[in-house]
ModelCIF file with pLDDT and N, C-alpha, C, O atoms, coordinates in Angstrom:
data_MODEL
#
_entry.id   MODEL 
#
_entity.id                         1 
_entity.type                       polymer 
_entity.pdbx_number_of_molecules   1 
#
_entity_poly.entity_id                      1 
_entity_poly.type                           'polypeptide(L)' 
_entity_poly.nstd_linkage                   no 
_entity_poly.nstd_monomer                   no 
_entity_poly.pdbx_seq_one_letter_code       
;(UNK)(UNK)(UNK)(UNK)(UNK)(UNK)(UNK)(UNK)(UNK)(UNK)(UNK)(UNK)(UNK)(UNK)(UNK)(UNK)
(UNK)(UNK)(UNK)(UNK)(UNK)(UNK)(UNK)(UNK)(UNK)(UNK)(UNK)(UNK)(UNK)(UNK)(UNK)(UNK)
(UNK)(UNK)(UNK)(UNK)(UNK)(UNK)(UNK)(UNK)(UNK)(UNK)(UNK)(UNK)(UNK)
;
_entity_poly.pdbx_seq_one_letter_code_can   XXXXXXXXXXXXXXXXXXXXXXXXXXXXXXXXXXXXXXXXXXXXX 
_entity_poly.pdbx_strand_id                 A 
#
loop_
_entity_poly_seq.entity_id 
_entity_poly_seq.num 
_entity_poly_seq.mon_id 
_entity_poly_seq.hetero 
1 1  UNK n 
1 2  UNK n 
1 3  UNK n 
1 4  UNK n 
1 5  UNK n 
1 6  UNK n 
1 7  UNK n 
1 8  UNK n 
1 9  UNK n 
1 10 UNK n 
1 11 UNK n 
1 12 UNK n 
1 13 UNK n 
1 14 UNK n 
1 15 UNK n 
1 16 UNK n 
1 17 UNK n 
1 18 UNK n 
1 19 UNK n 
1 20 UNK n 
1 21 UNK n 
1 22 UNK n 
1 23 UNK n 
1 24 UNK n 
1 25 UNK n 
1 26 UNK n 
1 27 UNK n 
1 28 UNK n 
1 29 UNK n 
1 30 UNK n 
1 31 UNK n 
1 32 UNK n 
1 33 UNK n 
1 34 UNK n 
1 35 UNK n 
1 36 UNK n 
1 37 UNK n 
1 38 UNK n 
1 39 UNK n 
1 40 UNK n 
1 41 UNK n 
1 42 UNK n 
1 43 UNK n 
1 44 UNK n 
1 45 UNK n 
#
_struct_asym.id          A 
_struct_asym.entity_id   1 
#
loop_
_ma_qa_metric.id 
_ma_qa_metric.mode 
_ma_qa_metric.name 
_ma_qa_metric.software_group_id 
_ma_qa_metric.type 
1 global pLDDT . pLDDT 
2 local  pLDDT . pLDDT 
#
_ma_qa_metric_global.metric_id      1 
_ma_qa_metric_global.metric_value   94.78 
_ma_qa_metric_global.model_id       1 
_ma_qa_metric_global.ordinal_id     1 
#
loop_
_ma_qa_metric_local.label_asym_id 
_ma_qa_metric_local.label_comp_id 
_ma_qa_metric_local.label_seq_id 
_ma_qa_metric_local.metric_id 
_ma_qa_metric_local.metric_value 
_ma_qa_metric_local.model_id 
_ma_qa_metric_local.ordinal_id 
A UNK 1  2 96.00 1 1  
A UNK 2  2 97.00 1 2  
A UNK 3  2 97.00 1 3  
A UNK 4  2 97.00 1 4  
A UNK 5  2 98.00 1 5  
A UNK 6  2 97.00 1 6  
A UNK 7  2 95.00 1 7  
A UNK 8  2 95.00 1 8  
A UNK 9  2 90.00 1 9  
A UNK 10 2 87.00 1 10 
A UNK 11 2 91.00 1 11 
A UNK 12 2 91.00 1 12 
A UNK 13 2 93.00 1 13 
A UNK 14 2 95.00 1 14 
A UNK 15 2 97.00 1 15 
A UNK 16 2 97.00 1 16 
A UNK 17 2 97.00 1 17 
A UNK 18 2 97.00 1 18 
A UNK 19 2 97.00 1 19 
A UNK 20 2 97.00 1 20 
A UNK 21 2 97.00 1 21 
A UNK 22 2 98.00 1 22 
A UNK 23 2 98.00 1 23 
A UNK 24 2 97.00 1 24 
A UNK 25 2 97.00 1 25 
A UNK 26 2 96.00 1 26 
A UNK 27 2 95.00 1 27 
A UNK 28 2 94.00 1 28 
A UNK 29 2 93.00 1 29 
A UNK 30 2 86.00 1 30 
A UNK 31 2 86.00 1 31 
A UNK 32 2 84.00 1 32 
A UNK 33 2 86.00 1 33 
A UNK 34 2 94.00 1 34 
A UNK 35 2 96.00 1 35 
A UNK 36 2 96.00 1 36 
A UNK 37 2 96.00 1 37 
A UNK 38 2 96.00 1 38 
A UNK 39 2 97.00 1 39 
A UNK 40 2 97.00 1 40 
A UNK 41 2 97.00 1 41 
A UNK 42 2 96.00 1 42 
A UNK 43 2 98.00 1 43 
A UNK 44 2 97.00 1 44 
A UNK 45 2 97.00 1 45 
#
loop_
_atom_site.group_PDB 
_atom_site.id 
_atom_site.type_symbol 
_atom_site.label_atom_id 
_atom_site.label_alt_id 
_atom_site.label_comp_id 
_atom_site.label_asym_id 
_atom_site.label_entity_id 
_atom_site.label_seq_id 
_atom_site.pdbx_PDB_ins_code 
_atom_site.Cartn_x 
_atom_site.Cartn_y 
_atom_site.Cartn_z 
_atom_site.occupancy 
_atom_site.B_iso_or_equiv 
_atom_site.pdbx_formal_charge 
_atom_site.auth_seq_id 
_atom_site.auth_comp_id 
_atom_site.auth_asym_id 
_atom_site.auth_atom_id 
_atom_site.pdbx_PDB_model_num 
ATOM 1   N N  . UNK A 1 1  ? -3.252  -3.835  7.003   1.00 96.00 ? 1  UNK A N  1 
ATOM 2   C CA . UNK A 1 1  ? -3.306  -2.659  7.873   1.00 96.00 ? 1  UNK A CA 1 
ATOM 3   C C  . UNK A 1 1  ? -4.664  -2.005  7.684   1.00 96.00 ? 1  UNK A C  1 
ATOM 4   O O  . UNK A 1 1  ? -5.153  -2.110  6.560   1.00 96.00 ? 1  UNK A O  1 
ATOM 5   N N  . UNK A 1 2  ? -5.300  -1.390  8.550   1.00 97.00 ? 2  UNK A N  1 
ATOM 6   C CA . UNK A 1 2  ? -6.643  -0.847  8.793   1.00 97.00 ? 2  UNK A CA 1 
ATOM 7   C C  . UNK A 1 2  ? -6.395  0.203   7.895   1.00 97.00 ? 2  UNK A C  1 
ATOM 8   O O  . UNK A 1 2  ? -5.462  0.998   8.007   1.00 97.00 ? 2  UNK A O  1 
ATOM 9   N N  . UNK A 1 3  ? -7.785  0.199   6.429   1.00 97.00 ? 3  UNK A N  1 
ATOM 10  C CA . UNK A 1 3  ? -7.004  1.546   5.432   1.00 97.00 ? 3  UNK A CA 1 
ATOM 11  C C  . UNK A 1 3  ? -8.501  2.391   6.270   1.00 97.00 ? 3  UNK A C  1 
ATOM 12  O O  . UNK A 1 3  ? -9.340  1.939   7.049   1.00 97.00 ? 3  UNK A O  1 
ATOM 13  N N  . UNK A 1 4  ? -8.372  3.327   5.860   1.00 97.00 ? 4  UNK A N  1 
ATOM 14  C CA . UNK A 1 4  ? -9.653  4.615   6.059   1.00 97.00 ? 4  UNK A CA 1 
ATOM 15  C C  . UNK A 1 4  ? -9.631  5.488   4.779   1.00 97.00 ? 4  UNK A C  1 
ATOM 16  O O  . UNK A 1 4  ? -8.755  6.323   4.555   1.00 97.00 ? 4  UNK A O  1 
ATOM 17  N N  . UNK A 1 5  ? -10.795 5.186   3.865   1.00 98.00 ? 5  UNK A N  1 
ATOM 18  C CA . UNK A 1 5  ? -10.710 6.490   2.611   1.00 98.00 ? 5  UNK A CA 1 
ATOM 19  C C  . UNK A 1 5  ? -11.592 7.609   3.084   1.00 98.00 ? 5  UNK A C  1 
ATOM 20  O O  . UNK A 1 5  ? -12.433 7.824   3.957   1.00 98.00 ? 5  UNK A O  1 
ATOM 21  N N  . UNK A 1 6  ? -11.169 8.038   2.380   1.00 97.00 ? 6  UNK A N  1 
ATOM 22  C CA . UNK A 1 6  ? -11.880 9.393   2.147   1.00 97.00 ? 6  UNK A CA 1 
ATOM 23  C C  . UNK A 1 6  ? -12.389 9.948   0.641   1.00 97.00 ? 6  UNK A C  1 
ATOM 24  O O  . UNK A 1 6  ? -11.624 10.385  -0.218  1.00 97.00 ? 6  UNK A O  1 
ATOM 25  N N  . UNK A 1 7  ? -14.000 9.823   0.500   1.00 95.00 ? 7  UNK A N  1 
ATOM 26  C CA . UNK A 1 7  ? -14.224 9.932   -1.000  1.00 95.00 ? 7  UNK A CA 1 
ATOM 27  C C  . UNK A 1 7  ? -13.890 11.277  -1.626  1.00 95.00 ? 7  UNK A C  1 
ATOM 28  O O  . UNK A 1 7  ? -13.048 12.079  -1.222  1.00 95.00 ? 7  UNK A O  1 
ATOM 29  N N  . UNK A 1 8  ? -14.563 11.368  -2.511  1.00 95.00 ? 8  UNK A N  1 
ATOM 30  C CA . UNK A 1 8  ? -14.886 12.515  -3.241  1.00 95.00 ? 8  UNK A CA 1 
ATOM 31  C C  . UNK A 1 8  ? -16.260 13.185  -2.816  1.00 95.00 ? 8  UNK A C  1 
ATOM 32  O O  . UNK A 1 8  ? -16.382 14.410  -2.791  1.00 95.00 ? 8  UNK A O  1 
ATOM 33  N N  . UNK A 1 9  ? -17.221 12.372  -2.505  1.00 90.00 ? 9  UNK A N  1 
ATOM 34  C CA . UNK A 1 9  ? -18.344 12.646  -2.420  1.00 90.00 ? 9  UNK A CA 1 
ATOM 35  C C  . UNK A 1 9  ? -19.263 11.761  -1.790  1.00 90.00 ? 9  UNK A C  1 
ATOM 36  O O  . UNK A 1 9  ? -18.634 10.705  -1.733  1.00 90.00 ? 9  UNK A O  1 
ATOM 37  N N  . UNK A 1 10 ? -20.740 11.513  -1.122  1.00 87.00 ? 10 UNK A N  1 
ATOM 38  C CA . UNK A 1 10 ? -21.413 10.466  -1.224  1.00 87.00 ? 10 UNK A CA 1 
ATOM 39  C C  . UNK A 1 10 ? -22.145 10.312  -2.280  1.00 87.00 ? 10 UNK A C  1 
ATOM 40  O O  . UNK A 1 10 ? -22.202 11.231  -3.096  1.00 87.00 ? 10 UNK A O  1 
ATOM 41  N N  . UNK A 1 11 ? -22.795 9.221   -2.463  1.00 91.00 ? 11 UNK A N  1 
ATOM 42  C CA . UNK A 1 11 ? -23.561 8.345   -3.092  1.00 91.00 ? 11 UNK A CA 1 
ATOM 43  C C  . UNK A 1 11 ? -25.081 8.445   -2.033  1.00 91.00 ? 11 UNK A C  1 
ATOM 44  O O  . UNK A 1 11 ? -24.834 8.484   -0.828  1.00 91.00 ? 11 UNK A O  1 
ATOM 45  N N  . UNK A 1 12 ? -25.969 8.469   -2.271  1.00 91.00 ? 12 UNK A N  1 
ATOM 46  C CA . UNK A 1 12 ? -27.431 7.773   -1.730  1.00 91.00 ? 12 UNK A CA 1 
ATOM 47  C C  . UNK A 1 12 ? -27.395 6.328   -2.208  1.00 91.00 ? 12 UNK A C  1 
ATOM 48  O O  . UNK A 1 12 ? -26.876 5.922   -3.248  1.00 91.00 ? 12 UNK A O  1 
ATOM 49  N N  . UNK A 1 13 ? -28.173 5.463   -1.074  1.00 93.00 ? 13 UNK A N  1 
ATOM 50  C CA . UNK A 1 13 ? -28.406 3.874   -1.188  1.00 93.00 ? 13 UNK A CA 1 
ATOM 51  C C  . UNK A 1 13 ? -29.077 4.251   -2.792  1.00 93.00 ? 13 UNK A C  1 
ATOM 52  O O  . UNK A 1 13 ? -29.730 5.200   -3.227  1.00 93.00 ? 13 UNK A O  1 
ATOM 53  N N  . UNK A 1 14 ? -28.515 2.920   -3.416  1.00 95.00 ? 14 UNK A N  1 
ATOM 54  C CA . UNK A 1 14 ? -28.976 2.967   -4.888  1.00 95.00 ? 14 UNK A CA 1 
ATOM 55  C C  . UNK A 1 14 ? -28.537 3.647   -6.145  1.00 95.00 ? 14 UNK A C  1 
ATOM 56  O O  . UNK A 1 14 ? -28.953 3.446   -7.287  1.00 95.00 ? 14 UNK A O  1 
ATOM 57  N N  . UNK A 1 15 ? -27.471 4.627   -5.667  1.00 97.00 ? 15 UNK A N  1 
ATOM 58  C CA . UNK A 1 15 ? -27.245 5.192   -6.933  1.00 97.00 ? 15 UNK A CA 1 
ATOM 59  C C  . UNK A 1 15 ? -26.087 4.674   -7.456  1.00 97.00 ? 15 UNK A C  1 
ATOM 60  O O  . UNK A 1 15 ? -25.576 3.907   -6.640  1.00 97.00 ? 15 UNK A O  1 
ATOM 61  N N  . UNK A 1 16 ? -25.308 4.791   -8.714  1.00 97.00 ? 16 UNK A N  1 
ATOM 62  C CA . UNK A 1 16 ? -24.165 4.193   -9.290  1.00 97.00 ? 16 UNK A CA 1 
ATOM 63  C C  . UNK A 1 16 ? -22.764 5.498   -9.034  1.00 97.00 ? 16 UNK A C  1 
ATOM 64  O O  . UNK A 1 16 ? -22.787 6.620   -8.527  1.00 97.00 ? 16 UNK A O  1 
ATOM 65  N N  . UNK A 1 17 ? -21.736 4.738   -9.614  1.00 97.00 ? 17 UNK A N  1 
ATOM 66  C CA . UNK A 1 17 ? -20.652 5.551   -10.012 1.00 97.00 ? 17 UNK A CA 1 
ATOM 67  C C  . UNK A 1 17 ? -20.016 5.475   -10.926 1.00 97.00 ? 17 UNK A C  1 
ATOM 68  O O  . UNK A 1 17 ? -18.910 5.117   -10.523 1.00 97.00 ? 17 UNK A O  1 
ATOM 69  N N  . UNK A 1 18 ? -19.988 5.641   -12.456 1.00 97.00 ? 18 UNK A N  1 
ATOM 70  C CA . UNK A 1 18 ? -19.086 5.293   -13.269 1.00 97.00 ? 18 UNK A CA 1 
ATOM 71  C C  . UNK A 1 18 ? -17.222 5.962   -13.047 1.00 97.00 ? 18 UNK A C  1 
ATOM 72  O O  . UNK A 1 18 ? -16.283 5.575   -13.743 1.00 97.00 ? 18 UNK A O  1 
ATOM 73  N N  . UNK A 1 19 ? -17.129 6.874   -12.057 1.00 97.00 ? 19 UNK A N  1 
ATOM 74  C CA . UNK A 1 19 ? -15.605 7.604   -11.499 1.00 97.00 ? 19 UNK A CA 1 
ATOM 75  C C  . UNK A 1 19 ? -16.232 7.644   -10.609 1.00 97.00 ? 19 UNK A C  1 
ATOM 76  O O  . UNK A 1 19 ? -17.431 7.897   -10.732 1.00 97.00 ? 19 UNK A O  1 
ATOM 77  N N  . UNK A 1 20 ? -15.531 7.356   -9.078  1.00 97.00 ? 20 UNK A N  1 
ATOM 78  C CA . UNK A 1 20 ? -15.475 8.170   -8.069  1.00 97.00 ? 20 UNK A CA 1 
ATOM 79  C C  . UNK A 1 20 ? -13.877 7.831   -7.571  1.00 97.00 ? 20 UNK A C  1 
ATOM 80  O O  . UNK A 1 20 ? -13.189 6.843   -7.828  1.00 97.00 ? 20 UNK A O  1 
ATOM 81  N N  . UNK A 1 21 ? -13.524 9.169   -6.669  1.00 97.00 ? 21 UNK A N  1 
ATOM 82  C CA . UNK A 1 21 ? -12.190 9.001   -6.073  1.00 97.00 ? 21 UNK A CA 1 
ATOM 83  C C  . UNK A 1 21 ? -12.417 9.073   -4.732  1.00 97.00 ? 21 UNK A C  1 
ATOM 84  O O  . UNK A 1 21 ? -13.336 9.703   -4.208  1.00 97.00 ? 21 UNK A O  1 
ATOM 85  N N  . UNK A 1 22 ? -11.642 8.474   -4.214  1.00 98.00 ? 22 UNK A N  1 
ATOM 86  C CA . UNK A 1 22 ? -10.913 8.221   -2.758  1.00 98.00 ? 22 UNK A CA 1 
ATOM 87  C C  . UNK A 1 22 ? -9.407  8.754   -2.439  1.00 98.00 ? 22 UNK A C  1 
ATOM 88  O O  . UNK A 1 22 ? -8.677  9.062   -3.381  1.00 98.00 ? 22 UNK A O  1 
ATOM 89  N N  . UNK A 1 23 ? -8.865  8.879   -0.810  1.00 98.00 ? 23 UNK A N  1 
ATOM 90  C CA . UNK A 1 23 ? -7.876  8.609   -0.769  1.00 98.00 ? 23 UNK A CA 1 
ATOM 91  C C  . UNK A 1 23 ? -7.820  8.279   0.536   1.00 98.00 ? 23 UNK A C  1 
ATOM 92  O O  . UNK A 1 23 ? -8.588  8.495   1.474   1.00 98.00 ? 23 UNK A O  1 
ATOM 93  N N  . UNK A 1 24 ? -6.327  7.473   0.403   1.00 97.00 ? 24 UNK A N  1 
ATOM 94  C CA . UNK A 1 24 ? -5.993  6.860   1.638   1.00 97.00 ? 24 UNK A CA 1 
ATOM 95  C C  . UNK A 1 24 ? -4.423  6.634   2.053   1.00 97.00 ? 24 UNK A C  1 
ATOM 96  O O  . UNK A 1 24 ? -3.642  6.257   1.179   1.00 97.00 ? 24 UNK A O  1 
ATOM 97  N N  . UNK A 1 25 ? -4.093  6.802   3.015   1.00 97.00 ? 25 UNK A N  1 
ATOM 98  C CA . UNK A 1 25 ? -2.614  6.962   3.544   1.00 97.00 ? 25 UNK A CA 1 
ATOM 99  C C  . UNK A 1 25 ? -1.772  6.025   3.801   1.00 97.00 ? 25 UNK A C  1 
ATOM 100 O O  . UNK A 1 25 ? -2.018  5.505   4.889   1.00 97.00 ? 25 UNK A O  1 
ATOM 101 N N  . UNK A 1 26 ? -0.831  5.558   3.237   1.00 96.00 ? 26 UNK A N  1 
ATOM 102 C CA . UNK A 1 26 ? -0.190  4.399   3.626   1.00 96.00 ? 26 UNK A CA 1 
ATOM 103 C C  . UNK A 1 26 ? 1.621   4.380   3.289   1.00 96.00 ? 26 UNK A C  1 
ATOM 104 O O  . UNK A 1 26 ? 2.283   5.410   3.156   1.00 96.00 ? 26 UNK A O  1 
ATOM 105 N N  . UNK A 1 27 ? 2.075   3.234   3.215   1.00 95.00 ? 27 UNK A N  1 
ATOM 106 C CA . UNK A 1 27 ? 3.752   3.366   3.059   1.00 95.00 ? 27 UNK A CA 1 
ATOM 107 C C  . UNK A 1 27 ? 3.871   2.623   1.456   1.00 95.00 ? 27 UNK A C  1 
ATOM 108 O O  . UNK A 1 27 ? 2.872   2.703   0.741   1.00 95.00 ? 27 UNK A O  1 
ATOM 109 N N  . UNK A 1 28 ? 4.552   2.229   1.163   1.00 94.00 ? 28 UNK A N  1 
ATOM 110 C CA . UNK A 1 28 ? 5.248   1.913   0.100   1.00 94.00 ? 28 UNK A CA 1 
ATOM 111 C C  . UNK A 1 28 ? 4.361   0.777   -0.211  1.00 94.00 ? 28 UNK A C  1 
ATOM 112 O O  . UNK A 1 28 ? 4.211   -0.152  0.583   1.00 94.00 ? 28 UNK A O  1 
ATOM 113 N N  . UNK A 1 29 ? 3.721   0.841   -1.450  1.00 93.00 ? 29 UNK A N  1 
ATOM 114 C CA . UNK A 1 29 ? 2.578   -0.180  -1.842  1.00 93.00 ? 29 UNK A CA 1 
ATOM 115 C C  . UNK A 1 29 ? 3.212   -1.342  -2.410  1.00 93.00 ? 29 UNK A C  1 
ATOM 116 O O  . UNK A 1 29 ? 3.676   -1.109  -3.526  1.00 93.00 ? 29 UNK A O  1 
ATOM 117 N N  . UNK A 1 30 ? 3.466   -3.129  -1.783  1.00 86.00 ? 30 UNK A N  1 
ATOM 118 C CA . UNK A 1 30 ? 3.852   -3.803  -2.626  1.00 86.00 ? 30 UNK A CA 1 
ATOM 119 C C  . UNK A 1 30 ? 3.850   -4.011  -3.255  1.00 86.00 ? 30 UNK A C  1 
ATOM 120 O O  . UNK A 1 30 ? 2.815   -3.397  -3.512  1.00 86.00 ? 30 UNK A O  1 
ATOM 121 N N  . UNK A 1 31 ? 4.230   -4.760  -4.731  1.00 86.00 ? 31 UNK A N  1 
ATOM 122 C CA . UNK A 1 31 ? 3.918   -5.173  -5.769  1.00 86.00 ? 31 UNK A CA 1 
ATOM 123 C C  . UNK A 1 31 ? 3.112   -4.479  -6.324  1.00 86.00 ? 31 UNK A C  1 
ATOM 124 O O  . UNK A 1 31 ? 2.025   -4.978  -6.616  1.00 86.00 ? 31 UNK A O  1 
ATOM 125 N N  . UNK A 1 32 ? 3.390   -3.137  -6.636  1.00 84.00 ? 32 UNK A N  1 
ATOM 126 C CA . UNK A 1 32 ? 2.946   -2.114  -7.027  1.00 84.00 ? 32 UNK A CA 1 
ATOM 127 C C  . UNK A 1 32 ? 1.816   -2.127  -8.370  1.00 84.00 ? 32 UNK A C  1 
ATOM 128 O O  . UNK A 1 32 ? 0.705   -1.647  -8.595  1.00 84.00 ? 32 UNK A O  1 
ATOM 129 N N  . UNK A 1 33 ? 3.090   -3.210  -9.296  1.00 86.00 ? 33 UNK A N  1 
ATOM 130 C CA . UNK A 1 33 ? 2.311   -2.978  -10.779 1.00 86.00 ? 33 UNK A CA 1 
ATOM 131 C C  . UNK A 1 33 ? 1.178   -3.920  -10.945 1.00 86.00 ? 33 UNK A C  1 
ATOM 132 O O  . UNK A 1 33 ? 0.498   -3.819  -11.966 1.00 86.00 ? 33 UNK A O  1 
ATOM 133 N N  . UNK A 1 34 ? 0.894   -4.837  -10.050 1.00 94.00 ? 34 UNK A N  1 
ATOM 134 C CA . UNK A 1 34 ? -0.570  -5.897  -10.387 1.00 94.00 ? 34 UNK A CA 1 
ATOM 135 C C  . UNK A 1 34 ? -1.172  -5.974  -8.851  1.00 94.00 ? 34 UNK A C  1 
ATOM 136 O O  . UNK A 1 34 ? -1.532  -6.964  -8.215  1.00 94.00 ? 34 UNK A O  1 
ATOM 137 N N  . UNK A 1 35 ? -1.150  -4.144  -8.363  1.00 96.00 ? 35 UNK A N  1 
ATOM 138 C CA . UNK A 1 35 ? -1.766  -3.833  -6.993  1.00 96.00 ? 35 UNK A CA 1 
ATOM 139 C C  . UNK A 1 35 ? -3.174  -4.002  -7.444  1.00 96.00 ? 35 UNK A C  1 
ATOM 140 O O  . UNK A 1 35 ? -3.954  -4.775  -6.887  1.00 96.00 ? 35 UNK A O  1 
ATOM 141 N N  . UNK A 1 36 ? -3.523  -3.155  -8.614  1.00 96.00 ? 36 UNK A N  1 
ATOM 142 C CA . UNK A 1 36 ? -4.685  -3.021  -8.925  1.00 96.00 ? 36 UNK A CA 1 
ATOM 143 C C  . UNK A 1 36 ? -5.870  -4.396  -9.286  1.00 96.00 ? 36 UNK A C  1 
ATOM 144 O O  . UNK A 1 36 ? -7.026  -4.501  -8.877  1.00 96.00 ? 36 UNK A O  1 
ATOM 145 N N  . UNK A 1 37 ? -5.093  -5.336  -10.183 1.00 96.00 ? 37 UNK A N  1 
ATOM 146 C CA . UNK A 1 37 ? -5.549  -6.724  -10.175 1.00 96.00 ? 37 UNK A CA 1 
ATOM 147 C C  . UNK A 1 37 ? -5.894  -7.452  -8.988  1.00 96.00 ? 37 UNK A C  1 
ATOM 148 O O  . UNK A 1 37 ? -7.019  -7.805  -8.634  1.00 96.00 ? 37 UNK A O  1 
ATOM 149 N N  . UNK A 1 38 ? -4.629  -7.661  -8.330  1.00 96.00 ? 38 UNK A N  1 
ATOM 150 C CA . UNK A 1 38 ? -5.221  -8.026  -6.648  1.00 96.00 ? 38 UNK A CA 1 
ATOM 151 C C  . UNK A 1 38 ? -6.404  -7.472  -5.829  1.00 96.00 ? 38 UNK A C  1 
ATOM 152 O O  . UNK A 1 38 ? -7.198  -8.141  -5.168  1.00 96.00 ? 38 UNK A O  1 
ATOM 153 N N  . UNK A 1 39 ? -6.378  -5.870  -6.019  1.00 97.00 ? 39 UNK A N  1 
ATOM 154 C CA . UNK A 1 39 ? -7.436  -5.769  -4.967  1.00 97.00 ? 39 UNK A CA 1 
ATOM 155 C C  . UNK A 1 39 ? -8.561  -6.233  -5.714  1.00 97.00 ? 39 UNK A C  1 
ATOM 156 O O  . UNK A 1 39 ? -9.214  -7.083  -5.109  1.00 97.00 ? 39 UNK A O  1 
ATOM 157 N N  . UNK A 1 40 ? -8.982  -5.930  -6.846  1.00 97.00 ? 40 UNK A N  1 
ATOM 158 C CA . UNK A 1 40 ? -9.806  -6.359  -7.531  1.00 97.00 ? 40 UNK A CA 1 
ATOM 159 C C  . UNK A 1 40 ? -10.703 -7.668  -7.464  1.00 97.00 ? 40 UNK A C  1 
ATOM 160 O O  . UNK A 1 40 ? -11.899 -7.891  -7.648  1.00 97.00 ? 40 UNK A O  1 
ATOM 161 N N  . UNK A 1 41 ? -9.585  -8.444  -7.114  1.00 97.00 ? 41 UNK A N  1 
ATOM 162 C CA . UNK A 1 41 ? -9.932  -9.712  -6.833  1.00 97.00 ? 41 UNK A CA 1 
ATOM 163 C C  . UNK A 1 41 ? -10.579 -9.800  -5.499  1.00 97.00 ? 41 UNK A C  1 
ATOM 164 O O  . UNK A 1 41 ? -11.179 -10.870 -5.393  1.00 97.00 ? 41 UNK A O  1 
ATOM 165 N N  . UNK A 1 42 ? -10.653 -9.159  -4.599  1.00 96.00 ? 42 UNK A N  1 
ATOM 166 C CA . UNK A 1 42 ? -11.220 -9.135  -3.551  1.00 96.00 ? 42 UNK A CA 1 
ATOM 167 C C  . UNK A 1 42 ? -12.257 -8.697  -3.329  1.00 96.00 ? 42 UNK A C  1 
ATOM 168 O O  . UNK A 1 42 ? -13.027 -8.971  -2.408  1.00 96.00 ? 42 UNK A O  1 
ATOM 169 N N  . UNK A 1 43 ? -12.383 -7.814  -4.344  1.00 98.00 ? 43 UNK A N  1 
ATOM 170 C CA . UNK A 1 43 ? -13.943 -7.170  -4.831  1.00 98.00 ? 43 UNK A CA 1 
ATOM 171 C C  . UNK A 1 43 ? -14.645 -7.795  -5.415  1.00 98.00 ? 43 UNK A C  1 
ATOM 172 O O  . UNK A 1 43 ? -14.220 -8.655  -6.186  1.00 98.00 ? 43 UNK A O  1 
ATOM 173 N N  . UNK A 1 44 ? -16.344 -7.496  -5.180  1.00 97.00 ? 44 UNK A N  1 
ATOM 174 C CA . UNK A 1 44 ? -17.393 -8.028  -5.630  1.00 97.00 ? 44 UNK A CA 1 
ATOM 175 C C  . UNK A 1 44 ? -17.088 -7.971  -6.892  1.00 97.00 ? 44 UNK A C  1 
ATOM 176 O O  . UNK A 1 44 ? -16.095 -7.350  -7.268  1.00 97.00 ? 44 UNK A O  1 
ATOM 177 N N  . UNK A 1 45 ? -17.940 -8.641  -7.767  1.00 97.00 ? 45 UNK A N  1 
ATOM 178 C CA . UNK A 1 45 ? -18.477 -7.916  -9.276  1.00 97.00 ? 45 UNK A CA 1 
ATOM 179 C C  . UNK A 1 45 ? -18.993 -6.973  -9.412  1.00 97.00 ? 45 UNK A C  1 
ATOM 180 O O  . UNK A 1 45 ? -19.305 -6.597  -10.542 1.00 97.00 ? 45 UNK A O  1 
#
């Protein structure tokens, strides 16, 4: 499903984040407890 976040803040090209937050709206997250592993995996390094 098409997510849309919403940060905390921007960033300028180049800078880091050791925390930043988002949020985003959705229904009942599958497989809740190894959500975080999965997306992960979809992410760069």
């Amino acid at each position: 499903q098409e997510i849309i976040l919403m940060g905390a803040g921007r960033t300028d090209a180049g800078v880091h984040a050791k925390e930043l937050y988002a949020h985003f709206d959705f229904g009942e997250i599958p497989q809740k407890d190894n959500f975080v592993f999965r997306l992960n995996s979809f992410l760069p390094k």
